[in-house]
C-alpha atoms as a PDB file:
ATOM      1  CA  UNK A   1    -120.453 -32.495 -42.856  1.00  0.00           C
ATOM      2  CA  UNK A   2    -121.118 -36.263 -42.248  1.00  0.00           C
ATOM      3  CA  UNK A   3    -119.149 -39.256 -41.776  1.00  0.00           C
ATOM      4  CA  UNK A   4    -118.692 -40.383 -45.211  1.00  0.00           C
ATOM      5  CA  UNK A   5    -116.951 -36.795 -46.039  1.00  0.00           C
ATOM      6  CA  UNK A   6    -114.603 -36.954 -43.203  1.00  0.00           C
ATOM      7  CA  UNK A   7    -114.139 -40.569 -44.307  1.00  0.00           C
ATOM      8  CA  UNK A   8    -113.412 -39.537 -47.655  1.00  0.00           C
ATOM      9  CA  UNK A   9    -110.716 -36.439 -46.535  1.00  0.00           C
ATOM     10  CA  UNK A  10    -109.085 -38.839 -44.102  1.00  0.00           C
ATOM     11  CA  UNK A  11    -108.314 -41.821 -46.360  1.00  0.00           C
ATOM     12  CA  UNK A  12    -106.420 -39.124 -49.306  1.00  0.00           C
ATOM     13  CA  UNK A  13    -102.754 -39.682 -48.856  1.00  0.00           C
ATOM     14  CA  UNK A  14    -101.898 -35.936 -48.954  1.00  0.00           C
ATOM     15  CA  UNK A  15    -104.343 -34.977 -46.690  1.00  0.00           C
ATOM     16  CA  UNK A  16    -102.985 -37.895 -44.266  1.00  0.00           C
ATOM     17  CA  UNK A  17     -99.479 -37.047 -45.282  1.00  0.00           C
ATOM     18  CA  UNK A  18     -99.800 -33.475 -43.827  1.00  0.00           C
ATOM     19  CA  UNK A  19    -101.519 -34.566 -40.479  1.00  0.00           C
ATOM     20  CA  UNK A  20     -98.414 -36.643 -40.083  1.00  0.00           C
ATOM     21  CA  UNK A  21     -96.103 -34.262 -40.185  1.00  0.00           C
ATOM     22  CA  UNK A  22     -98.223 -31.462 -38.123  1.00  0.00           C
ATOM     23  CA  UNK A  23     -98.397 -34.561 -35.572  1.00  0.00           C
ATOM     24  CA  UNK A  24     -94.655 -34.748 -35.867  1.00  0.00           C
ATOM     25  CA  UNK A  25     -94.105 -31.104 -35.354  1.00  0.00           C
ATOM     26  CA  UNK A  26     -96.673 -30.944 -32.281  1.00  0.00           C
ATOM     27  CA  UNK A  27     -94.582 -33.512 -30.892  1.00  0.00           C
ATOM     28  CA  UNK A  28     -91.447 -32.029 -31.508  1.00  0.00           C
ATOM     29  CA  UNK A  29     -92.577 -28.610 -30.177  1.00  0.00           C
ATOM     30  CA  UNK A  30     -94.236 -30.197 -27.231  1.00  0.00           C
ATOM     31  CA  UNK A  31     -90.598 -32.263 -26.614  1.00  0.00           C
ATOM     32  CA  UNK A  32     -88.750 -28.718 -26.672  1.00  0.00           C
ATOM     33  CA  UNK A  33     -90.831 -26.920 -24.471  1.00  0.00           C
ATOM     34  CA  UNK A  34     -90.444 -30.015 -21.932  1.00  0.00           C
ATOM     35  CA  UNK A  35     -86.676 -29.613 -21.959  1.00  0.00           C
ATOM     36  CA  UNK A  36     -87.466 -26.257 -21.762  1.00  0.00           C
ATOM     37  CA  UNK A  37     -89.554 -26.104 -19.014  1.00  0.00           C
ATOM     38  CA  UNK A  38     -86.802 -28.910 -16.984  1.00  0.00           C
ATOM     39  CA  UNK A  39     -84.253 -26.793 -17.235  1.00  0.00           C
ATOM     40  CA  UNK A  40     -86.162 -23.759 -15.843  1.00  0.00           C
ATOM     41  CA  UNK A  41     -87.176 -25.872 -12.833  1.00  0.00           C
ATOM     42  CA  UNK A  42     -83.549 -27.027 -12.047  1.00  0.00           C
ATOM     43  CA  UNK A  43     -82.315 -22.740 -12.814  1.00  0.00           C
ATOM     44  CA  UNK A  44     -85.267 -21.952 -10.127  1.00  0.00           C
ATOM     45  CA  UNK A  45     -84.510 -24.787  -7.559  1.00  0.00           C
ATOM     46  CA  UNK A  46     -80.706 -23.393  -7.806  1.00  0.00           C
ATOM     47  CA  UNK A  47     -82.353 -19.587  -7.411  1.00  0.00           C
ATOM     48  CA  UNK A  48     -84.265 -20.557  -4.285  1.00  0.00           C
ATOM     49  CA  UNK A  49     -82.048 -22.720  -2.503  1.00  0.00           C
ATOM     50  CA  UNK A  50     -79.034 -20.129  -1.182  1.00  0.00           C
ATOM     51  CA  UNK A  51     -75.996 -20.918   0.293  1.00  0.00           C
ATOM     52  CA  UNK A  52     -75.730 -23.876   3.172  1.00  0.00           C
ATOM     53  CA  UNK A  53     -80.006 -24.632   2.290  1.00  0.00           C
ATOM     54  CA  UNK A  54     -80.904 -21.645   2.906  1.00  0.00           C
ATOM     55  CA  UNK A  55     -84.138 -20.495   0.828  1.00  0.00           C
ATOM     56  CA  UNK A  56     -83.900 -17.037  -1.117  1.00  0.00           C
ATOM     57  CA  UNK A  57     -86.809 -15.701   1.084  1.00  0.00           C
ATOM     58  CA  UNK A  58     -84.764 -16.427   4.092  1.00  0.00           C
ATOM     59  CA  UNK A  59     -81.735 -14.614   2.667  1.00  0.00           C
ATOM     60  CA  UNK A  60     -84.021 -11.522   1.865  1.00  0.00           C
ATOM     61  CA  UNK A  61     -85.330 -11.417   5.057  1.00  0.00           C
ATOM     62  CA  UNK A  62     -81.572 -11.538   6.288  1.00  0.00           C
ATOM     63  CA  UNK A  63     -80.606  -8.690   4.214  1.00  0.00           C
ATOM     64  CA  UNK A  64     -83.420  -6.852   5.599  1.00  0.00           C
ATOM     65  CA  UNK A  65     -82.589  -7.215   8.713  1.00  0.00           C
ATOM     66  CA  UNK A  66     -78.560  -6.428   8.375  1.00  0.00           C
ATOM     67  CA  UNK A  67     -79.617  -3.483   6.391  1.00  0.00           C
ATOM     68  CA  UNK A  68     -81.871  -1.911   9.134  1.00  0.00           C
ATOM     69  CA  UNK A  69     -78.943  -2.368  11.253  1.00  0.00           C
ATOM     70  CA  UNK A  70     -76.393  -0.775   9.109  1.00  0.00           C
ATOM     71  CA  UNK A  71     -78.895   2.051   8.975  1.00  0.00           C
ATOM     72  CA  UNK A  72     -78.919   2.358  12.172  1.00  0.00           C
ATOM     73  CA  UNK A  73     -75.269   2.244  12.909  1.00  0.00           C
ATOM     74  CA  UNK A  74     -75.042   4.812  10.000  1.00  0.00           C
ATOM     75  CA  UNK A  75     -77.192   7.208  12.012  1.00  0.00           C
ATOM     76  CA  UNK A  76     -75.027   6.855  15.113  1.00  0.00           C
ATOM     77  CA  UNK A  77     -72.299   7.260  13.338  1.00  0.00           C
ATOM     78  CA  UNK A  78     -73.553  10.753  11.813  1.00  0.00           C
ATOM     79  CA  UNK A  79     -74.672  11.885  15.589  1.00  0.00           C
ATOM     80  CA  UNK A  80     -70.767  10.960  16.676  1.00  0.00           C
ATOM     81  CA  UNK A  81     -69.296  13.134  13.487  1.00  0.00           C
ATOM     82  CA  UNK A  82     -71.460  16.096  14.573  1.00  0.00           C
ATOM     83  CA  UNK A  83     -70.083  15.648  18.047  1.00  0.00           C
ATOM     84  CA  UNK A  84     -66.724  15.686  16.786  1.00  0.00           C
ATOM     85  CA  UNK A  85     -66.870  18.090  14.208  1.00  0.00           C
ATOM     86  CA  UNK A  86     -68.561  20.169  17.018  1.00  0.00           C
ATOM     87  CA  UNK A  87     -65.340  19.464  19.693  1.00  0.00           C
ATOM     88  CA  UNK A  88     -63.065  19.852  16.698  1.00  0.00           C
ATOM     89  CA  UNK A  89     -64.005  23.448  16.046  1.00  0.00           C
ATOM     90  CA  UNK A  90     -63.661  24.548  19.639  1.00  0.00           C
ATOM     91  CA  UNK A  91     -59.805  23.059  19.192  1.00  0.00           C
ATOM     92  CA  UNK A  92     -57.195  25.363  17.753  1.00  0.00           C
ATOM     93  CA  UNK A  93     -56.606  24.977  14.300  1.00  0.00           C
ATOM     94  CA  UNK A  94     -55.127  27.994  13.158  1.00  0.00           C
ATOM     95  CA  UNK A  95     -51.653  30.034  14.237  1.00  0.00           C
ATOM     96  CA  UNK A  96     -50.054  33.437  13.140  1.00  0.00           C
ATOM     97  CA  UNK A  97     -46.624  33.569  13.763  1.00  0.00           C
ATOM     98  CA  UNK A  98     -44.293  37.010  14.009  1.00  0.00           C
ATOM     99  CA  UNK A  99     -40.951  38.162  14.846  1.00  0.00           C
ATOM    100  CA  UNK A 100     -39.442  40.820  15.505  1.00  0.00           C
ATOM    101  CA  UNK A 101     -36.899  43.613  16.847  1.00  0.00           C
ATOM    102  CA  UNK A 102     -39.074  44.995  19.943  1.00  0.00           C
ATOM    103  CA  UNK A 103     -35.997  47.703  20.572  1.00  0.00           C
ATOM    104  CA  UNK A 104     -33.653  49.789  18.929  1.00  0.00           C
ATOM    105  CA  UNK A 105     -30.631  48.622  21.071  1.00  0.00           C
ATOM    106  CA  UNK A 106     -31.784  44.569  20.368  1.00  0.00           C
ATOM    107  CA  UNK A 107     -31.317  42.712  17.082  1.00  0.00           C
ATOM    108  CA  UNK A 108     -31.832  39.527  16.042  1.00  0.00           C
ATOM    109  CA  UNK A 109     -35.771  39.565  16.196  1.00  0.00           C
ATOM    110  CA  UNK A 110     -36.169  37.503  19.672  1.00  0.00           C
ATOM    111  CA  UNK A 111     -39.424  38.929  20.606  1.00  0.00           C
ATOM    112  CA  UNK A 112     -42.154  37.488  19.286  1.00  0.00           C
ATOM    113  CA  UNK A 113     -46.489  37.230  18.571  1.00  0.00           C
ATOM    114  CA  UNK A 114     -48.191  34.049  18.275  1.00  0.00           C
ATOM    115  CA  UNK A 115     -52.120  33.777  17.847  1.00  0.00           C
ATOM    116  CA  UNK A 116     -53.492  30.547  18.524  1.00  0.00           C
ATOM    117  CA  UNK A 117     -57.366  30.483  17.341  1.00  0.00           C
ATOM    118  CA  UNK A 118     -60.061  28.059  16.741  1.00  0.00           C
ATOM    119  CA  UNK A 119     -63.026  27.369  13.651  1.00  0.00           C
ATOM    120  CA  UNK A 120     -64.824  30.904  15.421  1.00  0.00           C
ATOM    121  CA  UNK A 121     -61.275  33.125  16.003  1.00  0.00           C
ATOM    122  CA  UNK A 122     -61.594  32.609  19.224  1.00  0.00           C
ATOM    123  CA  UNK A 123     -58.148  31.493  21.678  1.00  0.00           C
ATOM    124  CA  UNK A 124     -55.382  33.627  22.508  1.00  0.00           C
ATOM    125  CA  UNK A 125     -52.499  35.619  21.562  1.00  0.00           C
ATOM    126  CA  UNK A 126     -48.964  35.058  23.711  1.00  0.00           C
ATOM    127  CA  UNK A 127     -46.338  37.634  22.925  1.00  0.00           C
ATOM    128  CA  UNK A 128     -42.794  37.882  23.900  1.00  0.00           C
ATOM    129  CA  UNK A 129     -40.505  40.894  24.276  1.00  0.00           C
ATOM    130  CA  UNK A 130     -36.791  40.386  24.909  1.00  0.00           C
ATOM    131  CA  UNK A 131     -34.503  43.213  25.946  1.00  0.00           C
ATOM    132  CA  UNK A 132     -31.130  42.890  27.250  1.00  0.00           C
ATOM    133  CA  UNK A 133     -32.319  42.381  30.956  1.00  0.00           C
ATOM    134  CA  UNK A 134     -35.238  40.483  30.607  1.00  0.00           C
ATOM    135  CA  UNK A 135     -38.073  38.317  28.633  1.00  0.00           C
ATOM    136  CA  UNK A 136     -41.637  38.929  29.132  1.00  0.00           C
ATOM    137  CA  UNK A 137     -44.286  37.531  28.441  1.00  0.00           C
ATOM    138  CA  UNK A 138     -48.508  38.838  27.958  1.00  0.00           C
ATOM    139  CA  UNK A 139     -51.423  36.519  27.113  1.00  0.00           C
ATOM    140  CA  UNK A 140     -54.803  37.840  26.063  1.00  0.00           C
ATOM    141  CA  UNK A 141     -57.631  36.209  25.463  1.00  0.00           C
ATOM    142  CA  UNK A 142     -59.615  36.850  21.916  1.00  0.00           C
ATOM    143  CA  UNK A 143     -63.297  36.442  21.086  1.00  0.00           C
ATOM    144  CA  UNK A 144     -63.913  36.486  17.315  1.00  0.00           C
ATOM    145  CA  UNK A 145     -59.851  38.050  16.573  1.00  0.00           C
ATOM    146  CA  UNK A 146     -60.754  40.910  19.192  1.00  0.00           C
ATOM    147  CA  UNK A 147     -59.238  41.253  22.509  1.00  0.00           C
ATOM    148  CA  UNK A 148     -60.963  43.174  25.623  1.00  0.00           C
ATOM    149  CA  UNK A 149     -57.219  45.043  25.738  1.00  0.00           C
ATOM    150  CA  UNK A 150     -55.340  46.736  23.365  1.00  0.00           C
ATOM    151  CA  UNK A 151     -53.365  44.651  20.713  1.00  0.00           C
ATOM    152  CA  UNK A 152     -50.185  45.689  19.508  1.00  0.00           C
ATOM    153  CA  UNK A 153     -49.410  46.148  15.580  1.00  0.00           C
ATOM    154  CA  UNK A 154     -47.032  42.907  15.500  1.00  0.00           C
ATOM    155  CA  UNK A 155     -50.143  41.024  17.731  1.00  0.00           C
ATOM    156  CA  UNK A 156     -52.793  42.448  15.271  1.00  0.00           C
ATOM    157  CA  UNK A 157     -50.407  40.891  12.304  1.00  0.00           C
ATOM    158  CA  UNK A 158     -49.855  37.402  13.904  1.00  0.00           C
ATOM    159  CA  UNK A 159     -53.980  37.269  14.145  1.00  0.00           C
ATOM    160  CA  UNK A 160     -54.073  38.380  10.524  1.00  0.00           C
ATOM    161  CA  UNK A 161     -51.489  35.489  10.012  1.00  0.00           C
ATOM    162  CA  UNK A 162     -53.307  32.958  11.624  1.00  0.00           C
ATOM    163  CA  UNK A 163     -56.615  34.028  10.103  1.00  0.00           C
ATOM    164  CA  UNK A 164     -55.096  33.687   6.308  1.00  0.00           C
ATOM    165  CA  UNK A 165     -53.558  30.454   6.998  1.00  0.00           C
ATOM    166  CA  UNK A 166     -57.104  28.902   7.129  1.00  0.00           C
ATOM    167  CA  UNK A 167     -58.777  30.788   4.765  1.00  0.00           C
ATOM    168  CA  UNK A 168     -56.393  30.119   2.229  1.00  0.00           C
ATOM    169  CA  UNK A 169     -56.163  26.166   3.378  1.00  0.00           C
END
């Protein structure tokens, strides 16, 4: 191809006519993509500056750093529940309560068996027994809802009692 061809192409209106407008639409393409390209600059100035000038790197590093301490607290705070769920199943949390007539001669149930047991069944049993001259009252220990002495039948129900209550909570 020499000169005089390109001349030739060049000087024919509808070849010229269509240069023009593909210079028109390169221009108008290249005038979107500016705007374009502005308004991603401003969105990513906006993204990096934080709040009071801080930069989003600086904020990240922040949360970071806040994070590693919540995790920390978070594992402190686990330690302290096992400690307490460890004290709490030492405390008594479960009770059988029974009344009833220890004699003949003696109405109106005032003797009485409590259990008082923790998480394991283990506390103590208190019972009362009221007849017309007196009020006495036993304690025994229990390890796992079993005493070292004999338990009466109304002591034995009371544990019972106290065992159900938790079960069934």
């Amino acid at each position: 191809m020499d000169w005089q061809t390109v001349e030739d192409w060049v000087t024919r209106p509808e070849y010229l006519l269509t240069l023009g407008i593909l210079v028109a639409l390169m221009l108008l393409w290249s005038l979107v993509f500016t705007l374009r390209w502005g308004r991603f600059q401003r969105q990513w100035r906006q993204l990096m500056q934080g709040a009071e000038s801080h930069t989003l790197e600086t904020m990240l590093y922040e949360n970071l750093r806040r994070l590693s301490q919540l995790e920390e607290i978070i594992k402190r705070q686990g330690s302290h529940l096992e400690q307490l769920q460890t004290q709490a199943d030492g405390c008594l949390q479960k009770f059988g309560a029974l009344r009833f007539d220890a004699f003949e001669d003696v109405g109106g149930q005032q003797s009485f068996a409590v259990a008082l047991l923790n998480q394991h069944s283990d506390g103590l049993v208190l019972s009362g027994i009221h007849s017309r001259q007196e009020m006495r009252v036993y304690a025994k220990s229990l390890n796992q809802a079993q005493a070292e002495v004999g338990l009466s039948e109304e002591e034995k129900t009371a544990i019972q009692r106290a065992q159900k209550r938790t079960q069934s909570a």
